[in-house]
C-alpha atoms as a PDB file:
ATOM      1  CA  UNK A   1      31.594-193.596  42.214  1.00  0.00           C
ATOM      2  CA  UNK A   2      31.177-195.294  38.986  1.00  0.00           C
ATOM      3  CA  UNK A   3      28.070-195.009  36.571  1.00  0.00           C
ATOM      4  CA  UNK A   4      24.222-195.082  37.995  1.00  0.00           C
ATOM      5  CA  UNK A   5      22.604-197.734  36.391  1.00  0.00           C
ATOM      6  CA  UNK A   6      18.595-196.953  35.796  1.00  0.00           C
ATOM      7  CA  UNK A   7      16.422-200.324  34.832  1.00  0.00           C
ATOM      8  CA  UNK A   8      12.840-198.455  33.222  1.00  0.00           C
ATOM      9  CA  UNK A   9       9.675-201.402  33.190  1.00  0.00           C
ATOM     10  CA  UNK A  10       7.270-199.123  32.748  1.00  0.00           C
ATOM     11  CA  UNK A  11       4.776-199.586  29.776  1.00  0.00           C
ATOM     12  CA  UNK A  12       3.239-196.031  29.880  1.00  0.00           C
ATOM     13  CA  UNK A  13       5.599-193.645  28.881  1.00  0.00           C
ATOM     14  CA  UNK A  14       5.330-190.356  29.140  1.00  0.00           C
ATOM     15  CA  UNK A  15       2.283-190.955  31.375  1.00  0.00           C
ATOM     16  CA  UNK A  16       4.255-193.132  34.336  1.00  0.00           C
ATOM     17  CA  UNK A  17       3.832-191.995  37.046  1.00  0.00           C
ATOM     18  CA  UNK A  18       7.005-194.360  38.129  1.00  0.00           C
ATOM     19  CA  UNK A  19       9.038-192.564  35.084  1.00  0.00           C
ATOM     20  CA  UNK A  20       7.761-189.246  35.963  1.00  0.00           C
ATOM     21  CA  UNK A  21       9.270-189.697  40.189  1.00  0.00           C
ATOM     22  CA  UNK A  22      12.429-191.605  38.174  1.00  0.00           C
ATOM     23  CA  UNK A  23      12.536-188.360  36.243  1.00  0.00           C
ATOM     24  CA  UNK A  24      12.894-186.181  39.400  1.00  0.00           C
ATOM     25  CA  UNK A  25      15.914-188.425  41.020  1.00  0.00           C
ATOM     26  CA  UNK A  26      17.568-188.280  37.246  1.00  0.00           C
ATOM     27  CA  UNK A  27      17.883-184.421  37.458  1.00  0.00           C
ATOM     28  CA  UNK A  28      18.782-184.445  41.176  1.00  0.00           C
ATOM     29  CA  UNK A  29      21.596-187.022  40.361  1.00  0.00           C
ATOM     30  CA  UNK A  30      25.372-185.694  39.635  1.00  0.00           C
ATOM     31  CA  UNK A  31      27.031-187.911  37.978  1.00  0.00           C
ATOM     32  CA  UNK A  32      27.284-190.420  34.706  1.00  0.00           C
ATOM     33  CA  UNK A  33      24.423-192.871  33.679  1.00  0.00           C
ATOM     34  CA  UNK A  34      23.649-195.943  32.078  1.00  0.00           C
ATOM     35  CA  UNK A  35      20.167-196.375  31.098  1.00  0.00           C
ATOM     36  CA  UNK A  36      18.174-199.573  30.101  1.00  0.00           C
ATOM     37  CA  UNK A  37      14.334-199.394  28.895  1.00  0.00           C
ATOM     38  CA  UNK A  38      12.776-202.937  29.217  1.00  0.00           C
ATOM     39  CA  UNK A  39       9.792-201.685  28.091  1.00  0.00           C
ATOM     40  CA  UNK A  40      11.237-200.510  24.979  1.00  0.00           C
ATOM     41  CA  UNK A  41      13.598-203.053  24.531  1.00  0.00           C
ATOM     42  CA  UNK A  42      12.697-206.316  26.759  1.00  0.00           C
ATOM     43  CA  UNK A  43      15.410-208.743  27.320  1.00  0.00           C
ATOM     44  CA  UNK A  44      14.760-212.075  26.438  1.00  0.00           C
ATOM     45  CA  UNK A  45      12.781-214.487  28.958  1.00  0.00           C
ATOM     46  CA  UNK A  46      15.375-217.056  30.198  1.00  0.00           C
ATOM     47  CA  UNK A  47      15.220-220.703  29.069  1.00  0.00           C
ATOM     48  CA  UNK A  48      16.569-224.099  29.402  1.00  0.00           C
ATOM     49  CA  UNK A  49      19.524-222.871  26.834  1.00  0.00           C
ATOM     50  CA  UNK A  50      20.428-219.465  29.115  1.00  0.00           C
ATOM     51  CA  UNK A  51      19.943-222.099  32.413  1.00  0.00           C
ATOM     52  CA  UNK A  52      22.307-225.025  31.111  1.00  0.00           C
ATOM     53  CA  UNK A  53      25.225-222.330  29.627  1.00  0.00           C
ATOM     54  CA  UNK A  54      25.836-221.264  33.483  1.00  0.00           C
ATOM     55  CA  UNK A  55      27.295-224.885  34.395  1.00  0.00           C
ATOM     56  CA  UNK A  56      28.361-225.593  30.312  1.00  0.00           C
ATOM     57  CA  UNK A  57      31.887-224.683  29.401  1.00  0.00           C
ATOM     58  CA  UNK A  58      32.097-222.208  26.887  1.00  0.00           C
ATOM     59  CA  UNK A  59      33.828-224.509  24.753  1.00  0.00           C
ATOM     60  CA  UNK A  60      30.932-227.071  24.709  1.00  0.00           C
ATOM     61  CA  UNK A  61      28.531-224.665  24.428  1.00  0.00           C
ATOM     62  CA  UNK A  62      25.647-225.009  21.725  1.00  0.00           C
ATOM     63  CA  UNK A  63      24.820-222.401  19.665  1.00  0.00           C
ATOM     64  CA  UNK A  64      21.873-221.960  21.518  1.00  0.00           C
ATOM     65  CA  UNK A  65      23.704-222.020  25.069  1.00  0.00           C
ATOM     66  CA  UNK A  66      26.772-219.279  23.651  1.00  0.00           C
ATOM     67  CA  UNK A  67      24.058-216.699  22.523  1.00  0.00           C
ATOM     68  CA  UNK A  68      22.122-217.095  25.946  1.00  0.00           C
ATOM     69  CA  UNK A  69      25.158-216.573  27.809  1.00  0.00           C
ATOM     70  CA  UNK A  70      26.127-213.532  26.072  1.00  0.00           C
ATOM     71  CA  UNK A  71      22.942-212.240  26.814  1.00  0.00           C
ATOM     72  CA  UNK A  72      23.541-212.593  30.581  1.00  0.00           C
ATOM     73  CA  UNK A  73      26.980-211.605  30.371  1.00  0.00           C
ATOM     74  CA  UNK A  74      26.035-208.122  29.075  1.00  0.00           C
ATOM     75  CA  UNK A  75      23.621-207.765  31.739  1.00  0.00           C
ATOM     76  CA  UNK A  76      25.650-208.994  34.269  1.00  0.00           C
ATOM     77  CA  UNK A  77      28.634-206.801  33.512  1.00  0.00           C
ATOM     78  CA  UNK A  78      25.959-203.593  33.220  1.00  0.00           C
ATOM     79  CA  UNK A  79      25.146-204.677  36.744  1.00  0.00           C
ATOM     80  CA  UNK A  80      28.348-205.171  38.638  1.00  0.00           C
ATOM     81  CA  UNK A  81      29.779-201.890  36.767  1.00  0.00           C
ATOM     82  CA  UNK A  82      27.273-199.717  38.532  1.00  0.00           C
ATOM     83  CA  UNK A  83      28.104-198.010  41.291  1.00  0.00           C
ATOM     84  CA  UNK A  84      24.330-197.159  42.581  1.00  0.00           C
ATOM     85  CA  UNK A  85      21.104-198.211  41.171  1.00  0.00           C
ATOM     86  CA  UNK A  86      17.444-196.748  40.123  1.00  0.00           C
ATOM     87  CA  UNK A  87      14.727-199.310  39.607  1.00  0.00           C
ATOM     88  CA  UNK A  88      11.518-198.323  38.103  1.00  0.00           C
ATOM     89  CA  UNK A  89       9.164-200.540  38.929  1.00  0.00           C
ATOM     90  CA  UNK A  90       5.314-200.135  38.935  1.00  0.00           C
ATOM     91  CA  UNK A  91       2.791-202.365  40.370  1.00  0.00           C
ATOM     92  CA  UNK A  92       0.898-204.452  37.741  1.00  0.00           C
ATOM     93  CA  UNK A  93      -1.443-206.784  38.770  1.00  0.00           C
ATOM     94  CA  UNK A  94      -0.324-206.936  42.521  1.00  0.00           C
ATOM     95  CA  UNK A  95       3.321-207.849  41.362  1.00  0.00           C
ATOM     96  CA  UNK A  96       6.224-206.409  39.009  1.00  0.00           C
ATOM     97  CA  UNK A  97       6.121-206.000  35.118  1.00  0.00           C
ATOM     98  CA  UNK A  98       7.421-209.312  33.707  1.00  0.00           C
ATOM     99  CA  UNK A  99      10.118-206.893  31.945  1.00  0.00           C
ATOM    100  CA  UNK A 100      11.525-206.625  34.801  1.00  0.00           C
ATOM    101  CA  UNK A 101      11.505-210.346  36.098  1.00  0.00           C
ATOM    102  CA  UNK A 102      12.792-211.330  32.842  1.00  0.00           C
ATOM    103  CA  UNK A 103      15.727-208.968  34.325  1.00  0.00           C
ATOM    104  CA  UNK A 104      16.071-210.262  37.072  1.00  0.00           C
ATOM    105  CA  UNK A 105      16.242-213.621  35.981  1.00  0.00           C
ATOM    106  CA  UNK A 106      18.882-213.271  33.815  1.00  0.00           C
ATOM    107  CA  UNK A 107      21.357-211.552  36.134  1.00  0.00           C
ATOM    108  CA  UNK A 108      20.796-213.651  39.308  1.00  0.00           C
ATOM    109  CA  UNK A 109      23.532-215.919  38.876  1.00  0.00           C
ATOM    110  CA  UNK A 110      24.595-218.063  42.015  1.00  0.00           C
ATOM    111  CA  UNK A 111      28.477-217.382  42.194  1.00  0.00           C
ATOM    112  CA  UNK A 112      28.529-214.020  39.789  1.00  0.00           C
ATOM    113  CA  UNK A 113      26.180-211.685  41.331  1.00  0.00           C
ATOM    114  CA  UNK A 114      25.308-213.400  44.621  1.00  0.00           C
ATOM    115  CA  UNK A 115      26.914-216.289  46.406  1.00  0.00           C
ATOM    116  CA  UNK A 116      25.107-218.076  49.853  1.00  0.00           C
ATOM    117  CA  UNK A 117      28.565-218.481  50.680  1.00  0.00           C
ATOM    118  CA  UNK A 118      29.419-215.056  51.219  1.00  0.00           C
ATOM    119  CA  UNK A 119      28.430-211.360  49.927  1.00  0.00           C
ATOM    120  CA  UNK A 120      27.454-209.934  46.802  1.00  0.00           C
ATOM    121  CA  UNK A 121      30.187-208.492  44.548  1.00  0.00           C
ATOM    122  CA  UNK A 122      27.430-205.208  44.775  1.00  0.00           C
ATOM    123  CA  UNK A 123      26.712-205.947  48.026  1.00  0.00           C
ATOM    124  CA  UNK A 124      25.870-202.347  50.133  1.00  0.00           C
ATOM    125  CA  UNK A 125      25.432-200.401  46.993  1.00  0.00           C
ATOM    126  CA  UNK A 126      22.928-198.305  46.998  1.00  0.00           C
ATOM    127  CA  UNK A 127      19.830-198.621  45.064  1.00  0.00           C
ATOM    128  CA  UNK A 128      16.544-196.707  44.921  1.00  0.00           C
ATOM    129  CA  UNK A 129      13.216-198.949  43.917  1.00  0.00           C
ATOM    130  CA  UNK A 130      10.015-196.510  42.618  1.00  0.00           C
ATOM    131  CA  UNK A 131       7.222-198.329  42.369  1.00  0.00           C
ATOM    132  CA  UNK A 132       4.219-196.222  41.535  1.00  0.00           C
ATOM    133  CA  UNK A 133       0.087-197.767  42.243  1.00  0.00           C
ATOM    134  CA  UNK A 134      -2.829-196.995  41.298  1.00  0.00           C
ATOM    135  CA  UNK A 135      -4.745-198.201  44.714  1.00  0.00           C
ATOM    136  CA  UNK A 136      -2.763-198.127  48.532  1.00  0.00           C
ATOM    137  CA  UNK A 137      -1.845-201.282  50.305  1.00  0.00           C
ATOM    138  CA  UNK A 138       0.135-200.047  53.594  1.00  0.00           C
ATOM    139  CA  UNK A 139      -1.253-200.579  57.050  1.00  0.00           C
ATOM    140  CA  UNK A 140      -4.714-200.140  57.746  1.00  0.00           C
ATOM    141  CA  UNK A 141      -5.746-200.036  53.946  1.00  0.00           C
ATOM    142  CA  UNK A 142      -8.341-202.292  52.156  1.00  0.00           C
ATOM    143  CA  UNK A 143      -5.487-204.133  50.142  1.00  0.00           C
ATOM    144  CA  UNK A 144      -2.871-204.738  52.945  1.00  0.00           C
ATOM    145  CA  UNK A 145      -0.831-207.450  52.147  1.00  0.00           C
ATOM    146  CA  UNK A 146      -1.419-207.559  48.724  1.00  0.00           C
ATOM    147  CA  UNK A 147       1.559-205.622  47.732  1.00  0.00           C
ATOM    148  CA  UNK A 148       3.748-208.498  45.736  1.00  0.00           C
ATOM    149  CA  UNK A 149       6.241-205.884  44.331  1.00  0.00           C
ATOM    150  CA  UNK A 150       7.764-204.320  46.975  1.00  0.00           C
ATOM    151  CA  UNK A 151       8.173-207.145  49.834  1.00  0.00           C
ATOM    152  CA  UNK A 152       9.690-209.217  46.608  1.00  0.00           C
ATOM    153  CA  UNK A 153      11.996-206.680  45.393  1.00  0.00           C
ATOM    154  CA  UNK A 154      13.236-205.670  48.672  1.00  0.00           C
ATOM    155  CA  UNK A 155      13.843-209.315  49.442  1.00  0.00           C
ATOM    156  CA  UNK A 156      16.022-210.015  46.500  1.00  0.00           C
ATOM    157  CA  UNK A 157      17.541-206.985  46.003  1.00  0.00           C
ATOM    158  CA  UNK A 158      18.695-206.004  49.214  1.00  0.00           C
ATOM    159  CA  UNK A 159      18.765-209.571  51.309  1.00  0.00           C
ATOM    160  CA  UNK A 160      22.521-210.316  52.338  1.00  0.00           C
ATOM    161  CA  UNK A 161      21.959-214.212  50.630  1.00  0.00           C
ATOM    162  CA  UNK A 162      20.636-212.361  47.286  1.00  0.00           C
ATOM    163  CA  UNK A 163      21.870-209.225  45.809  1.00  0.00           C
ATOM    164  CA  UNK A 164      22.934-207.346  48.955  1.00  0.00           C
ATOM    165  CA  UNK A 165      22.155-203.768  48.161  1.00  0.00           C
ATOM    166  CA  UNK A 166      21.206-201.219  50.239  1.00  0.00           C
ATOM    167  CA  UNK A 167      17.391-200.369  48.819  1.00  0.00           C
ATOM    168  CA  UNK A 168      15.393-197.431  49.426  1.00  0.00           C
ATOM    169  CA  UNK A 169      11.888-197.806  48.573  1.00  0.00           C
ATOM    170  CA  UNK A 170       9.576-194.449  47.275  1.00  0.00           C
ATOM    171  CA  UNK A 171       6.250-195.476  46.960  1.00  0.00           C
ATOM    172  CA  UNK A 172       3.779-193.039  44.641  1.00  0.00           C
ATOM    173  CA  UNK A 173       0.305-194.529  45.645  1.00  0.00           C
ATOM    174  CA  UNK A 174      -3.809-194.080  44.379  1.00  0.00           C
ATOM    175  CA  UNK A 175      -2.513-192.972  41.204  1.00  0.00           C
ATOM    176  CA  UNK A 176      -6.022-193.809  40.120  1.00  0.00           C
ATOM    177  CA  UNK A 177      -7.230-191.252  42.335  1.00  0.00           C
ATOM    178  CA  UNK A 178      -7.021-189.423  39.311  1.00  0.00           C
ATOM    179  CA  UNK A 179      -9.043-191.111  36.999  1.00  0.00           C
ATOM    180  CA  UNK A 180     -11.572-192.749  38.797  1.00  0.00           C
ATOM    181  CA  UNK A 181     -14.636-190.962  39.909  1.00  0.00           C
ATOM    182  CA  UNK A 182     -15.498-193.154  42.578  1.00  0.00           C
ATOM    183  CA  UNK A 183     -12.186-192.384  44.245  1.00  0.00           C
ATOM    184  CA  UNK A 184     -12.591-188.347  44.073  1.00  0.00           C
ATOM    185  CA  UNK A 185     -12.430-188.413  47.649  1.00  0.00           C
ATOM    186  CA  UNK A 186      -8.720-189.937  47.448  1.00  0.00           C
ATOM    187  CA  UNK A 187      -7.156-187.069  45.101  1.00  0.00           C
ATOM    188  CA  UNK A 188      -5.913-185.403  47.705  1.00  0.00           C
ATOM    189  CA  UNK A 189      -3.958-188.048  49.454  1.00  0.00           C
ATOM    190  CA  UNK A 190      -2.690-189.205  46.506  1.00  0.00           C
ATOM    191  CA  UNK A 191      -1.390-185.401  45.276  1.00  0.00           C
ATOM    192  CA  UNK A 192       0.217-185.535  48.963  1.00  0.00           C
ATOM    193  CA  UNK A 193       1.933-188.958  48.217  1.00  0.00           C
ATOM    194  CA  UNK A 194       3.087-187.336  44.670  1.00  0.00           C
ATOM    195  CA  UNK A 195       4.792-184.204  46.272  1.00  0.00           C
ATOM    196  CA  UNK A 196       6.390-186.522  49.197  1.00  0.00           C
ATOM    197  CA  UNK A 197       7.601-189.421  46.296  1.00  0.00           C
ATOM    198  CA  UNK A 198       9.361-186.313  44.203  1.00  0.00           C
ATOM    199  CA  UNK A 199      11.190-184.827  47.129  1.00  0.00           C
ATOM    200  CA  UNK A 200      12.435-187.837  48.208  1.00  0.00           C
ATOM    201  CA  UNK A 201      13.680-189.163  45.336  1.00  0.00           C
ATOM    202  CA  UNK A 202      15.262-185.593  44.466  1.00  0.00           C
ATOM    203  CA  UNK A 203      16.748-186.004  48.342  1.00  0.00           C
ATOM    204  CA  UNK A 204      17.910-189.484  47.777  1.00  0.00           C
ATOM    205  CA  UNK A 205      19.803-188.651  44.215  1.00  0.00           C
ATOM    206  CA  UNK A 206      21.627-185.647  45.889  1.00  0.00           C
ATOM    207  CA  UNK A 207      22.619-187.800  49.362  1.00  0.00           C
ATOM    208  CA  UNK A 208      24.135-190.965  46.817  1.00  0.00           C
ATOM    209  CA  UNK A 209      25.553-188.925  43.956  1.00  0.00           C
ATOM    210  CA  UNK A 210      27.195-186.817  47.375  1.00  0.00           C
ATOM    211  CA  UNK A 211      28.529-189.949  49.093  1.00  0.00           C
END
């Protein structure tokens, strides 16, 4: 298997808990990888220049156009040379750090990384999405159905018309458990959700980096 490529979107550091599950899949995980921080080092938003270069020969490129499309071209290359993914993506505001759309946005290109007329180049890959909250939204909670990180993620990362990989989702939840008072009651589900996110992701980076 070639490289694991690991996109970080988390703004909190050391303090993620995203990062800190990541963390426990990274030293589970035999093998080589390639590692991009968005929250250190964002990519750029994409614009009418970085839309217009994808149907512009690169002949009559502007200036504008040729630097967008080197842009995606890095990121696109980064993506199809992986061999498995990690995405580390916490819930902000109901829905993903725009770090990581920005991402997204600039490697989802219609004939390059998908195609509605067959597969994706990366197509059954395998890829593990982390995505760390501070309340719960599965069944029967409060919030169900508010989740707009997840059902999105797993839609365009793993549907056969989009990316095509093969996602597995580990889902640390009331991180805020710890922080809030009013939510003392909580701690100990979320401290259960912490031990089960770790071991799974530790389980998942052995089973991939073994296959």
């Amino acid at each position: 298997m070639s490289y694991l490529l690991h996109i970080e979107s988390s703004s909190l550091g050391e303090a993620s808990v995203s990062r800190q599950v990541a963390r426990s899949f990274r030293q589970a995980w035999q093998g080589e990888v390639v590692y991009r921080d968005l929250a250190e080092v964002p990519v750029p938003h994409l614009n009418g220049a970085g839309i217009t270069a994808r149907a512009t020969e690169p002949a009559s490129r502007t200036p504008e156009q040729a630097d967008a499309a080197k842009v995606q071209d890095e990121l696109i290359e980064e993506f199809l040379g992986a061999g498995a993914y990690l995405f580390t993506v916490p819930m902000y505001n109901l829905t993903m750090p725009s770090v990581f759309k920005a991402w997204l946005d600039q490697i989802m290109v219609d004939g390059r990384t998908f195609s509605h007329a067959g597969p994706s180049p990366a197509a059954g890959r395998p890829a593990v999405l982390i995505s760390a909250r501070g309340g719960g939204y599965g069944p029967g909670a409060p919030r169900e159905g508010y989740d707009y990180v997840v059902p999105v993620l797993e839609a365009i990362l793993g549907h056969d018309d989009l990316l095509g990989l093969d996602v597995t989702t580990v889902i640390p939840e009331l991180t805020m458990a710890r922080h809030a008072p009013a939510l003392d009651a909580l701690l100990p589900k979320h401290e259960e959700s912490m031990a089960r996110a770790h071991e799974r992701a530790q389980e998942l980076a052995a089973a991939i980096a073994a296959a």
